[in-house]
N, C-alpha and C. Protein backbone atom coordinates (compact mmCIF):
# COMPACT_ATOMS: atom_id res chain seq x y z
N UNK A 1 -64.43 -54.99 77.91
CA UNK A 1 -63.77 -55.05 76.64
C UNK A 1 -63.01 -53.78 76.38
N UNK A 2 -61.98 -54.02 75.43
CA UNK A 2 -60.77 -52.78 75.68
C UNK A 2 -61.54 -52.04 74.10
N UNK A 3 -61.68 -50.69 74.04
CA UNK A 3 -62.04 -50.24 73.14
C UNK A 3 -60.81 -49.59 72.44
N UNK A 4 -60.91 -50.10 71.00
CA UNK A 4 -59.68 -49.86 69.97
C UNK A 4 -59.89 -48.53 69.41
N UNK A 5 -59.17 -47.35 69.50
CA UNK A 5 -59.33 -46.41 68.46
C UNK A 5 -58.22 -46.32 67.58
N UNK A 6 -58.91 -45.77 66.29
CA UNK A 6 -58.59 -45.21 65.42
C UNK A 6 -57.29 -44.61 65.03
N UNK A 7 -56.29 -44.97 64.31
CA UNK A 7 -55.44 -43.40 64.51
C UNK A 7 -55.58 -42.86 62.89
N UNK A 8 -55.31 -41.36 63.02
CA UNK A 8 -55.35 -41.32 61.90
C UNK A 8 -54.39 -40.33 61.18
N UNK A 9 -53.15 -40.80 61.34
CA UNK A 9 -51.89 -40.76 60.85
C UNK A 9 -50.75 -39.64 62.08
N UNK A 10 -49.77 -39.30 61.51
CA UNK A 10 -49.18 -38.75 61.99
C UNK A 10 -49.41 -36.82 62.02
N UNK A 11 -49.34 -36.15 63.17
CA UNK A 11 -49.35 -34.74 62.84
C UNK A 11 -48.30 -34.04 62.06
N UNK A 12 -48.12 -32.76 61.86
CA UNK A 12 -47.58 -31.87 60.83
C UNK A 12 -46.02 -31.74 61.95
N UNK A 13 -46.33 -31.45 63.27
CA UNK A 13 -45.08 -31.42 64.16
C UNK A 13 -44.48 -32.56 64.39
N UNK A 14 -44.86 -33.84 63.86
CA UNK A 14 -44.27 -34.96 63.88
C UNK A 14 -43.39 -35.24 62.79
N UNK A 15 -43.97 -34.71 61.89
CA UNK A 15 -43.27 -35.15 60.29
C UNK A 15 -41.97 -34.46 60.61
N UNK A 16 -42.40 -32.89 60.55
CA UNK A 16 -40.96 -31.80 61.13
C UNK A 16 -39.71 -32.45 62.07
N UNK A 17 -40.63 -32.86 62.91
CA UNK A 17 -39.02 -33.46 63.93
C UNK A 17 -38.47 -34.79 63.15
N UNK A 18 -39.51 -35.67 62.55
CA UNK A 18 -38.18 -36.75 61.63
C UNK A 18 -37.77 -35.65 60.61
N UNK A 19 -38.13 -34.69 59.81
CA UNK A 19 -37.25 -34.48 59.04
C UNK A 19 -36.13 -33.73 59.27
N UNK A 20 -36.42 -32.96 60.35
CA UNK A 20 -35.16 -32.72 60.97
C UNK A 20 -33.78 -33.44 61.43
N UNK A 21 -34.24 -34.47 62.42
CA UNK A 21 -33.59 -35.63 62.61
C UNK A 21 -32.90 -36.29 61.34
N UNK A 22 -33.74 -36.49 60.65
CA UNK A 22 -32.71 -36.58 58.95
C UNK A 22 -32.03 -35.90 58.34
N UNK A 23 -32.42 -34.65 58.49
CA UNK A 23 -31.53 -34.05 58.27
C UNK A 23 -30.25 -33.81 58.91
N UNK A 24 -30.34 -34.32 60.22
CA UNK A 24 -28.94 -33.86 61.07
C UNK A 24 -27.80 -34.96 60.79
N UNK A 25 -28.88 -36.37 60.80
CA UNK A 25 -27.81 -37.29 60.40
C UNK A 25 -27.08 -37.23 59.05
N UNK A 26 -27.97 -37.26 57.95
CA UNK A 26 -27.54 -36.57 56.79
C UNK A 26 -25.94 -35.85 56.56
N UNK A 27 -26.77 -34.49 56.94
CA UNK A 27 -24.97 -33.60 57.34
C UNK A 27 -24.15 -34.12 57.77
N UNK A 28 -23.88 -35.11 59.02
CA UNK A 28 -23.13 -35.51 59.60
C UNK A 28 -22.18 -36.71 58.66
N UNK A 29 -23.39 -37.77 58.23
CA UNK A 29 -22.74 -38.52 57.22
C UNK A 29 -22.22 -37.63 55.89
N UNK A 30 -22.50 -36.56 55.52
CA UNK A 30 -21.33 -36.07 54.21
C UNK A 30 -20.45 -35.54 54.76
N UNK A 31 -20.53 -34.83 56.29
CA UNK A 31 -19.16 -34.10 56.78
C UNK A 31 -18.45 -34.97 56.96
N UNK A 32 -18.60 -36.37 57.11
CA UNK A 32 -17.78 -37.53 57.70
C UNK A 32 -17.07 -37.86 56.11
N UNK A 33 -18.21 -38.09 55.14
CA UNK A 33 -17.54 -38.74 53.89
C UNK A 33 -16.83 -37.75 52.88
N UNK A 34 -16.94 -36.21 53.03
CA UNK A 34 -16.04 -35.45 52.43
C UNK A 34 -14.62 -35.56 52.88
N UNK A 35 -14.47 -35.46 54.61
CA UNK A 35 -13.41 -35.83 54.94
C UNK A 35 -12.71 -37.22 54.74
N UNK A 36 -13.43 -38.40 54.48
CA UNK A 36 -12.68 -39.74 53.89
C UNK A 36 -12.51 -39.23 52.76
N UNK A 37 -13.00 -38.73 52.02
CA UNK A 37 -12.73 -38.73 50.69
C UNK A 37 -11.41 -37.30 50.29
N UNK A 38 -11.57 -36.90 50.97
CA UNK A 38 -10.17 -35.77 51.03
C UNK A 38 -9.10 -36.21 51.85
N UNK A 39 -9.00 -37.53 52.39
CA UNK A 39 -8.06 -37.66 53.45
C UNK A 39 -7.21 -39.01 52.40
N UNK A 40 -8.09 -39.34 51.59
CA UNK A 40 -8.57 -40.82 51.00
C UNK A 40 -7.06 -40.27 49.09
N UNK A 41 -7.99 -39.02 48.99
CA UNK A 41 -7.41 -38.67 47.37
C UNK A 41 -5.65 -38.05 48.15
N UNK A 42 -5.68 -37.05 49.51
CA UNK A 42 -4.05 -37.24 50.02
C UNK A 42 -3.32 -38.28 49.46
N UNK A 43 -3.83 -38.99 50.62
CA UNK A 43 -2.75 -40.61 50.92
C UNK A 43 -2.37 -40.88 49.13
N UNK A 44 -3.90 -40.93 48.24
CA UNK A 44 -3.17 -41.20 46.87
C UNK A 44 -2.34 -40.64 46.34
N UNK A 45 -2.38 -39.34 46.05
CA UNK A 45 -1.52 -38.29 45.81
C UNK A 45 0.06 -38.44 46.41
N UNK A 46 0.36 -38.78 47.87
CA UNK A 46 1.38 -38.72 48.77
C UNK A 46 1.99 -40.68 47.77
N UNK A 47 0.97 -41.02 47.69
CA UNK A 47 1.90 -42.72 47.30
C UNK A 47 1.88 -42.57 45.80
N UNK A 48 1.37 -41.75 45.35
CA UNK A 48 1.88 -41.29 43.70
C UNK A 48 2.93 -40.78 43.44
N UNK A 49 3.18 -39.76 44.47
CA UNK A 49 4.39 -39.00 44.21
C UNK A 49 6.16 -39.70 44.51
N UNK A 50 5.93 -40.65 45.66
CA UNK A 50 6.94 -41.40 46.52
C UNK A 50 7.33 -42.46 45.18
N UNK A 51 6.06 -43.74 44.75
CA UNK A 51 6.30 -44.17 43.15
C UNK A 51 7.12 -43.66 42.28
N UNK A 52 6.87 -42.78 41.79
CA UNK A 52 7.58 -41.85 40.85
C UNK A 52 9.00 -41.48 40.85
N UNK A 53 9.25 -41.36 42.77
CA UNK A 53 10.45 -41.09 42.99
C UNK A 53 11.12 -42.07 42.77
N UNK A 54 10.59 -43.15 43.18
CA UNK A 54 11.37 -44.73 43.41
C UNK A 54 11.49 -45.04 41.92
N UNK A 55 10.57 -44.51 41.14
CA UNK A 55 10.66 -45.17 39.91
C UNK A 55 11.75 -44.59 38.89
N UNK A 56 12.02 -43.18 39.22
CA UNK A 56 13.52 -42.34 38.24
C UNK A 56 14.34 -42.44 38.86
N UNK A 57 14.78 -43.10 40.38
CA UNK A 57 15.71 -43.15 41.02
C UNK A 57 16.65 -44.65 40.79
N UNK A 58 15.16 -45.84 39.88
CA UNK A 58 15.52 -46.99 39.50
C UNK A 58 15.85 -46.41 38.24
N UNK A 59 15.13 -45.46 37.03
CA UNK A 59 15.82 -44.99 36.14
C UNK A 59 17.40 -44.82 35.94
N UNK A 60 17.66 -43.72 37.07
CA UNK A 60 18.82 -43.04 36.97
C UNK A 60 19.66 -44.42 37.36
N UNK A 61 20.13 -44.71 37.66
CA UNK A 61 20.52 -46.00 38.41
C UNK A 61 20.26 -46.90 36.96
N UNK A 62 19.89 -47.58 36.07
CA UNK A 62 19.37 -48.44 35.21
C UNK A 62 20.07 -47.31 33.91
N UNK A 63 20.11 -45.94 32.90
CA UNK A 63 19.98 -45.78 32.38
C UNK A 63 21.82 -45.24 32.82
N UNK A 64 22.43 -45.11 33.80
CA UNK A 64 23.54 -44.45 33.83
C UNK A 64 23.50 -42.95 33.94
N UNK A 65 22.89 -42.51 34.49
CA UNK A 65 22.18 -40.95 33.92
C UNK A 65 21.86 -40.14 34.83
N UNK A 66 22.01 -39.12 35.02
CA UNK A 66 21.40 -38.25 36.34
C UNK A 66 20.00 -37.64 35.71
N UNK A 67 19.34 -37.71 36.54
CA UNK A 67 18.21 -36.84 36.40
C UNK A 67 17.12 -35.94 37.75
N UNK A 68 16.63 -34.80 36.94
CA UNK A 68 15.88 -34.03 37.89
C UNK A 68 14.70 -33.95 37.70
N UNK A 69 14.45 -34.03 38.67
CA UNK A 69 12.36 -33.75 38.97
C UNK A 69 11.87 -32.61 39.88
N UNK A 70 11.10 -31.81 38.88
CA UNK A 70 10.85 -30.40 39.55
C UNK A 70 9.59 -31.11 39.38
N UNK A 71 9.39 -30.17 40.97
CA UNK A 71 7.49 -30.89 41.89
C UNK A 71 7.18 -28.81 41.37
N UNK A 72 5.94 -28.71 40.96
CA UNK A 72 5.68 -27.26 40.79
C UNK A 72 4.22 -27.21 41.33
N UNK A 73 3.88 -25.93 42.07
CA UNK A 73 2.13 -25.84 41.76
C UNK A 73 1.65 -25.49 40.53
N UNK A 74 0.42 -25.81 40.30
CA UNK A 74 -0.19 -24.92 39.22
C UNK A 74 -1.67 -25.13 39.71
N UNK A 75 -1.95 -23.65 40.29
CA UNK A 75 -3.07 -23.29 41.27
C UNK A 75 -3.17 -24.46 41.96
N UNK A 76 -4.47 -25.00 42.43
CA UNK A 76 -4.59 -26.02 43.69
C UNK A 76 -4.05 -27.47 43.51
N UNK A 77 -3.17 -27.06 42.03
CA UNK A 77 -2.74 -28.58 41.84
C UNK A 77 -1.49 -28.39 41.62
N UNK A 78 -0.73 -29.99 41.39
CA UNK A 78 0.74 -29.50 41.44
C UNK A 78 1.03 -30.96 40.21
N UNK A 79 2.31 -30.55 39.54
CA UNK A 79 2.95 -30.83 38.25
C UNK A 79 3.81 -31.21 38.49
N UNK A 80 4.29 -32.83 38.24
CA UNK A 80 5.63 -33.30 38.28
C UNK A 80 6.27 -33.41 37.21
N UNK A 81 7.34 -32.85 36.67
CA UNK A 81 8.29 -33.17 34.90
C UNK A 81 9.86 -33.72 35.82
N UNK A 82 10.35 -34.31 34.51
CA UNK A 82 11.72 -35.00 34.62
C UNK A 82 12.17 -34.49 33.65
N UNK A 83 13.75 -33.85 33.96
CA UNK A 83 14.92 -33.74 33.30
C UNK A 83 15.98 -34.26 32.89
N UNK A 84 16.52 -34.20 32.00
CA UNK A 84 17.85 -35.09 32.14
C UNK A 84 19.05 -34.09 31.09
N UNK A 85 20.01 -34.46 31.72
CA UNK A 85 21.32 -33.73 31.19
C UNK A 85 21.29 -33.35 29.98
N UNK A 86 21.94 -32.01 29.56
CA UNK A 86 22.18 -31.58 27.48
C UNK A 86 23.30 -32.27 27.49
N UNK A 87 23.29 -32.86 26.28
CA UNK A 87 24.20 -33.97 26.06
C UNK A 87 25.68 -33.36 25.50
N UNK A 88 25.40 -31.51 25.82
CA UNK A 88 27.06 -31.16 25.24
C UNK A 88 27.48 -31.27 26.17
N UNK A 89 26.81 -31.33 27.15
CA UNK A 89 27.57 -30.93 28.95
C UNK A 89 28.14 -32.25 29.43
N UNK A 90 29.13 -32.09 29.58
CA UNK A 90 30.16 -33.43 29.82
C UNK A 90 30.95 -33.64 31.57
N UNK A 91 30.52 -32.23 32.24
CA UNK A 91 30.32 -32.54 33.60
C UNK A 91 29.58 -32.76 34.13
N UNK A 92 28.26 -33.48 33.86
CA UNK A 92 27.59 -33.86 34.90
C UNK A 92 27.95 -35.42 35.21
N UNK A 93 28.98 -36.01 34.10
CA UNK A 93 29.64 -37.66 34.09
C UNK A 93 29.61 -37.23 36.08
N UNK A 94 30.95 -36.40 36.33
CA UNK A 94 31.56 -36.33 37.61
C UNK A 94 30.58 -36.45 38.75
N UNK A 95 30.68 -37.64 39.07
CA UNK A 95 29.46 -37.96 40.78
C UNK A 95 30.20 -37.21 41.32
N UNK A 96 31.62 -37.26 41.68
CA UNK A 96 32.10 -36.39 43.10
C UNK A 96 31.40 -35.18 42.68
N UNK A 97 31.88 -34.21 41.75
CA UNK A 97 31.35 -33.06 41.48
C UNK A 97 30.50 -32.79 42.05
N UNK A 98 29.46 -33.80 41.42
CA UNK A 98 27.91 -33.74 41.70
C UNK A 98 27.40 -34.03 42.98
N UNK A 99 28.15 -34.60 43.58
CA UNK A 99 27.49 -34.76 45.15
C UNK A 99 27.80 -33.40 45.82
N UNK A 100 29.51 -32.75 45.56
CA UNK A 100 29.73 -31.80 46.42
C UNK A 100 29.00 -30.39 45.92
N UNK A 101 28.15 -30.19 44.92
CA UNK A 101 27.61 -29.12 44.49
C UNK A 101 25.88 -29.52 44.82
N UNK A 102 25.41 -28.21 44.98
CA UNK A 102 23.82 -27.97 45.30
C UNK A 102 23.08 -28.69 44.57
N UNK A 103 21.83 -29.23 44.42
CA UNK A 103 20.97 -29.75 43.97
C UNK A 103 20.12 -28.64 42.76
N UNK A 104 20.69 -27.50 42.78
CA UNK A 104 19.29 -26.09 42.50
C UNK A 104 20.38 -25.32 41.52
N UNK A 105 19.40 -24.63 40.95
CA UNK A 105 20.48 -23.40 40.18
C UNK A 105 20.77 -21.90 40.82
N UNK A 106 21.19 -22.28 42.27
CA UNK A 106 21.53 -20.66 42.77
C UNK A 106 22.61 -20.72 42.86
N UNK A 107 22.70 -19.43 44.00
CA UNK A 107 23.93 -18.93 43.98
C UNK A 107 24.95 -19.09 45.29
N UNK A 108 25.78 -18.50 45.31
CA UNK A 108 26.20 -18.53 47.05
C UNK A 108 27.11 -19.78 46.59
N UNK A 109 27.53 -21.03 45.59
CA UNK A 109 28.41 -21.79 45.20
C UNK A 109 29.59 -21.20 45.58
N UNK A 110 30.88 -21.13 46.13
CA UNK A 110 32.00 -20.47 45.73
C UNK A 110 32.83 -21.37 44.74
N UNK A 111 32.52 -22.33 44.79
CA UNK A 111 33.25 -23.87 44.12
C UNK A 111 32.80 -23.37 42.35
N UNK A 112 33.81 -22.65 41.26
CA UNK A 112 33.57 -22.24 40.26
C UNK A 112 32.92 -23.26 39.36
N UNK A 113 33.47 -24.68 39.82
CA UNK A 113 33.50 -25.86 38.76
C UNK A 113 31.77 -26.34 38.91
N UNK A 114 31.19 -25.86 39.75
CA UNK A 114 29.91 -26.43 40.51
C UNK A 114 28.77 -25.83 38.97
N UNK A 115 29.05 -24.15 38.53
CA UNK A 115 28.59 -23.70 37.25
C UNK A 115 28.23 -24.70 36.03
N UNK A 116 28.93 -26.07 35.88
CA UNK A 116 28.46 -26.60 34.54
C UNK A 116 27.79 -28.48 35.32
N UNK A 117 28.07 -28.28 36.69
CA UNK A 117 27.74 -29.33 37.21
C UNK A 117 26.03 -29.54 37.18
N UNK A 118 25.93 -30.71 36.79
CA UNK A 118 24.06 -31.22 36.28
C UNK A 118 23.45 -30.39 37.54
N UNK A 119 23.88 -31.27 38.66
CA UNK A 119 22.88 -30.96 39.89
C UNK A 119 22.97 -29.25 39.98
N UNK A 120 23.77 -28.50 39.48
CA UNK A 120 23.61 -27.26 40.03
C UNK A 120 23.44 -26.35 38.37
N UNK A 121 22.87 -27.65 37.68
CA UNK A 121 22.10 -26.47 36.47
C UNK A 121 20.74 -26.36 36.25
N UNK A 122 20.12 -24.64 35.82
CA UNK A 122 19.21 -24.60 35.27
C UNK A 122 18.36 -25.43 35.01
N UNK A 123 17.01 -24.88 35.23
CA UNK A 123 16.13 -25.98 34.07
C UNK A 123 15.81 -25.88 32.87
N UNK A 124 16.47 -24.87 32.42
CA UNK A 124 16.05 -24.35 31.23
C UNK A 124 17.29 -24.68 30.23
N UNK A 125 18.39 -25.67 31.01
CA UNK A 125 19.50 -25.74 30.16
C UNK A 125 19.10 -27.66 30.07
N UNK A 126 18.66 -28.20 30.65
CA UNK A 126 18.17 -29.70 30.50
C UNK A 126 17.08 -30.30 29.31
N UNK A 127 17.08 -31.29 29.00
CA UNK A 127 16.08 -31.59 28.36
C UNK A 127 14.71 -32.41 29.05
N UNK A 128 13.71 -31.97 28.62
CA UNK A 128 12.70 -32.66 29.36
C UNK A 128 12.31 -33.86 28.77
N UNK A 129 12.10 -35.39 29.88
CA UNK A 129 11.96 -36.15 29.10
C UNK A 129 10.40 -36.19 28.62
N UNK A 130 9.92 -36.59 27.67
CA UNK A 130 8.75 -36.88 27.30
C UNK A 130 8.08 -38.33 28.05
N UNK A 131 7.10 -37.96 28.17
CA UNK A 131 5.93 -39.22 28.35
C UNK A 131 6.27 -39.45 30.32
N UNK A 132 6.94 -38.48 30.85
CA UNK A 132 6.88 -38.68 32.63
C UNK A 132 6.63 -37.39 33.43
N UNK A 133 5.48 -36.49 32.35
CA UNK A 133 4.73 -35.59 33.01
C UNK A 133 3.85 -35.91 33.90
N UNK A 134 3.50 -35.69 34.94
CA UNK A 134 1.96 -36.05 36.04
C UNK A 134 1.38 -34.80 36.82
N UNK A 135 0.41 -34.73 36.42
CA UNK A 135 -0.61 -33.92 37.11
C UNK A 135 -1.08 -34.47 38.29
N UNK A 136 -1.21 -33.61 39.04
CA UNK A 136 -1.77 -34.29 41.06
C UNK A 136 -2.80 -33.35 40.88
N UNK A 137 -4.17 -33.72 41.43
CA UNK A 137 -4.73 -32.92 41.80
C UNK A 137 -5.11 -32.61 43.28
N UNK A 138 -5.65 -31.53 43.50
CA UNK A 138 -5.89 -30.63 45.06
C UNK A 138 -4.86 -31.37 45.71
N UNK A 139 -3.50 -30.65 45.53
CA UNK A 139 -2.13 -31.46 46.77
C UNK A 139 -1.17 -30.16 45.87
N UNK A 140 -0.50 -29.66 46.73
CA UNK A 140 0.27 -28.15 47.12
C UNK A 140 1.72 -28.67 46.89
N UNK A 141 2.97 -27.76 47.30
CA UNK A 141 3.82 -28.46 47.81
C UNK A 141 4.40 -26.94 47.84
N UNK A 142 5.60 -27.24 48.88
CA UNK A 142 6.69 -26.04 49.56
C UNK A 142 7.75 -26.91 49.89
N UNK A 143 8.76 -25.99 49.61
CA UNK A 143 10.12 -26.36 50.43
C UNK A 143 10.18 -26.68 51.52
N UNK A 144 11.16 -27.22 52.44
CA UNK A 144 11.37 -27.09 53.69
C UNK A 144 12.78 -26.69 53.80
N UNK A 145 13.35 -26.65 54.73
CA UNK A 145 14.80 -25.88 55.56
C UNK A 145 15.18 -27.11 56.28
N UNK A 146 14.48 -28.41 57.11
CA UNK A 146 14.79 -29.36 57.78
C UNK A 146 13.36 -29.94 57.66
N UNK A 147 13.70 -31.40 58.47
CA UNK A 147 12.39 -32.02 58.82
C UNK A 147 11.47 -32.07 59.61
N UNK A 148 11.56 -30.69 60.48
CA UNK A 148 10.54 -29.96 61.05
C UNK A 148 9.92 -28.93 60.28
N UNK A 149 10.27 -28.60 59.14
CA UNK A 149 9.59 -27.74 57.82
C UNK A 149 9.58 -26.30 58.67
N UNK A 150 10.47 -25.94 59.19
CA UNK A 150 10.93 -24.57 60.59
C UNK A 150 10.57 -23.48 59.37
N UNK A 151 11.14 -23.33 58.53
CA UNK A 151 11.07 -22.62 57.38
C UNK A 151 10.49 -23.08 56.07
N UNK A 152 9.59 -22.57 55.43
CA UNK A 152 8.72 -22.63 54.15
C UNK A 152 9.04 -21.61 53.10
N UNK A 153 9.35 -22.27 51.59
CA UNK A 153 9.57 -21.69 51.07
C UNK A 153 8.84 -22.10 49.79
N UNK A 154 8.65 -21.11 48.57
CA UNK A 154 7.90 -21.58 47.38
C UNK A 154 8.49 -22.09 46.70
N UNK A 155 7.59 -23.10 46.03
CA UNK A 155 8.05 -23.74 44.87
C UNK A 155 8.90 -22.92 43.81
N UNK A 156 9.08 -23.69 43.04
CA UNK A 156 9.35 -25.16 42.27
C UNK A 156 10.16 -25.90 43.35
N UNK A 157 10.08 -27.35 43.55
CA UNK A 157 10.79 -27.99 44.16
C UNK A 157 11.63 -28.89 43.34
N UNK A 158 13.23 -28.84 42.86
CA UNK A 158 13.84 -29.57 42.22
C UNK A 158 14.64 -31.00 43.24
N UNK A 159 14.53 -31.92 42.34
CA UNK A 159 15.45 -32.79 43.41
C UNK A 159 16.14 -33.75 42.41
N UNK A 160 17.34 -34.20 42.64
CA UNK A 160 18.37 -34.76 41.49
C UNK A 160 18.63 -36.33 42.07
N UNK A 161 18.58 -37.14 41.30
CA UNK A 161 18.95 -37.95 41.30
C UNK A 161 20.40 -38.51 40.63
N UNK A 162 21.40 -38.78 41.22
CA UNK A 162 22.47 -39.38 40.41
C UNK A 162 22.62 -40.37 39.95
N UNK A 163 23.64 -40.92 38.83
CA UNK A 163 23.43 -41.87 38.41
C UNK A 163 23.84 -43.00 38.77
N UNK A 164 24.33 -43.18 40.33
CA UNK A 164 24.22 -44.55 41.20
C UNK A 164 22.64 -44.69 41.98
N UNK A 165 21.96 -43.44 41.53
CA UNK A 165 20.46 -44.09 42.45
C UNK A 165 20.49 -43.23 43.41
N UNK A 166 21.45 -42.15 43.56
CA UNK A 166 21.93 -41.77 44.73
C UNK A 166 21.21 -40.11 44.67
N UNK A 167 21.20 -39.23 46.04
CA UNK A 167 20.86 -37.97 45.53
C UNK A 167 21.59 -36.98 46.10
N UNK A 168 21.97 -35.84 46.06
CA UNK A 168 23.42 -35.42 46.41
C UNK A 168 23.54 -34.95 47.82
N UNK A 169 22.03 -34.65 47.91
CA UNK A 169 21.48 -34.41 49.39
C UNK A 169 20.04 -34.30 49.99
N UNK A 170 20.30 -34.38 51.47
CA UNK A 170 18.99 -34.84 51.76
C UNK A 170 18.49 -33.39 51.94
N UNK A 171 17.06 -33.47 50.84
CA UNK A 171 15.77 -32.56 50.57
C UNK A 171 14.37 -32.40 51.35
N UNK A 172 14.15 -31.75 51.83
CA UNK A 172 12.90 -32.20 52.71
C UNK A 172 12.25 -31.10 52.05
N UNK A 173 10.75 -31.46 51.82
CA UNK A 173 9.51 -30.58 51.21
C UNK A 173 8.49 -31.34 51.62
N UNK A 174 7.44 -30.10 51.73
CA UNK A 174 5.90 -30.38 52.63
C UNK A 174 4.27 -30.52 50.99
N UNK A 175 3.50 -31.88 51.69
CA UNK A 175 2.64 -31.92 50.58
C UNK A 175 1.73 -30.80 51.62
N UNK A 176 0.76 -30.06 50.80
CA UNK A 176 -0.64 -29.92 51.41
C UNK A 176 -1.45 -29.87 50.66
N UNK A 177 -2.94 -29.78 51.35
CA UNK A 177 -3.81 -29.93 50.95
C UNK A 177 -4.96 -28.74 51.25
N UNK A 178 -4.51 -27.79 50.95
CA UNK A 178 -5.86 -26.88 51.41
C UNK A 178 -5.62 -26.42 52.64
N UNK A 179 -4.22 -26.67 53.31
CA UNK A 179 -3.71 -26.79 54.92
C UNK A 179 -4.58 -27.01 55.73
N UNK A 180 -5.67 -28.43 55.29
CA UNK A 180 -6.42 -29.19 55.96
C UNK A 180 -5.34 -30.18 56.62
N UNK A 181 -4.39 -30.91 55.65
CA UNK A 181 -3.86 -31.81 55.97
C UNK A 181 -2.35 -31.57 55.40
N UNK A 182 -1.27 -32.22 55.99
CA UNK A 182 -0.13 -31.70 55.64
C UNK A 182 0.98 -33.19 55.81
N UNK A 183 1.94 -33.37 54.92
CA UNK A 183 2.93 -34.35 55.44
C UNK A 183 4.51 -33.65 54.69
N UNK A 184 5.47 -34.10 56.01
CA UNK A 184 6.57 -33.25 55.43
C UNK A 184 7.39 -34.76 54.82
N UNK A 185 8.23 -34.78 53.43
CA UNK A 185 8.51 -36.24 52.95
C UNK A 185 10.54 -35.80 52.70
N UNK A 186 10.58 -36.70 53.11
CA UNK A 186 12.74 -36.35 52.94
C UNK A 186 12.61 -37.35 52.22
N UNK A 187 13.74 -36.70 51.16
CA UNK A 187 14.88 -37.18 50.05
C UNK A 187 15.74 -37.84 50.29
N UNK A 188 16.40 -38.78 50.96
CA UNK A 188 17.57 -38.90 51.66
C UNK A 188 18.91 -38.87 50.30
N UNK A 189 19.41 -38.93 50.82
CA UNK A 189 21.34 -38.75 50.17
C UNK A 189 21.05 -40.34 49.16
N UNK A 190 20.45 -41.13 49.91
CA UNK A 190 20.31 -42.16 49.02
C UNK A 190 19.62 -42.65 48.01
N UNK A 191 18.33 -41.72 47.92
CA UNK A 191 17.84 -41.07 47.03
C UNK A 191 16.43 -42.05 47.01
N UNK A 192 16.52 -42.33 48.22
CA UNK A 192 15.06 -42.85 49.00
C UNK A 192 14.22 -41.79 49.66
N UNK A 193 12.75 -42.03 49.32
CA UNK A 193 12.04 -40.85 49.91
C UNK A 193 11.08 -41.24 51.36
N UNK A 194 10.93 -40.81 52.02
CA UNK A 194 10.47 -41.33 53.11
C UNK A 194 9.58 -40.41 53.98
């Protein structure tokens, strides 16, 4: 006859190695789900911002109207506002104008007439519209130079829309995230973002 013993439970070095073992998987599953979940709030952020574009670019286009959208940081987050023309200013009517002048308020224009042109004014000479402020949270943003982002530059990022829908030129700027994750997005001339 087979004699049955007893057990009488598990030892103290047994418990240790499952809780270890739990613990490893553990870590592993939050290092896995911090990264979905930071890769997860991007992508939202990146299809929030593209919306928005599509959506003042159907504005401008629908209302007759040019308008600008400065992308800004504010610390790890970043701020989208919309502008639209002072209504004494009576050159920004001119699309040609407006296509052949800068998108920004610098300098280096030699074209004198470019000074009262929408796309190449101030933001501080526009009116802001109310109720198409948006806050992004943890998502960055920088200039680019091309669509290899060769050169980085700081915000504010302005970009104009004209009032065929159109934009005077193609803009390229980089989202990030903590420079965990990065996507560079162009403006095109047509005032599609991609």
């Amino acid at each position: 006859m087979s004699h049955l013993t007893a057990s009488k439970g598990i030892t103290l070095i047994e418990l240790l190695v499952i809780v270890a073992i739990l613990g490893i998987f553990s870590g592993i599953g939050y290092v896995s789900f911090t990264s979905v979940d930071t890769g997860s709030n991007f992508r939202a952020n990146k299809e929030t911002i593209s919306s928005y574009l599509e959506r003042i670019r159907f504005k401008a286009f629908s209302d007759g109207k040019h308008y600008k959208v400065r992308l800004e940081n504010v610390g790890n987050d970043m701020q989208i506002k919309l502008y639209q023309p002072d209504s004494s200013n009576i050159k920004w009517r001119d699309l040609n104008l407006n296509r052949r002048c800068n998108c920004w308020s610098g300098t280096g224009n030699s074209d004198t007439n470019c000074n009262n042109a929408f796309s190449n004014s101030s933001i501080s000479s526009l009116t802001e519209v109310d109720g198409f402020t948006k806050d992004l949270k943890k998502i960055n943003i920088k200039n680019c130079n091309n669509s290899s982002c060769g050169t980085e530059t700081d915000p504010p990022v302005d970009l104009c829309f004209l009032y065929d829908g159109s934009s005077p030129r193609d803009t390229h700027f980089k989202l990030t995230n903590n420079d965990e994750l990065n996507l560079i997005i162009k403006l095109n001339k047509t005032g599609y973002a991609e």
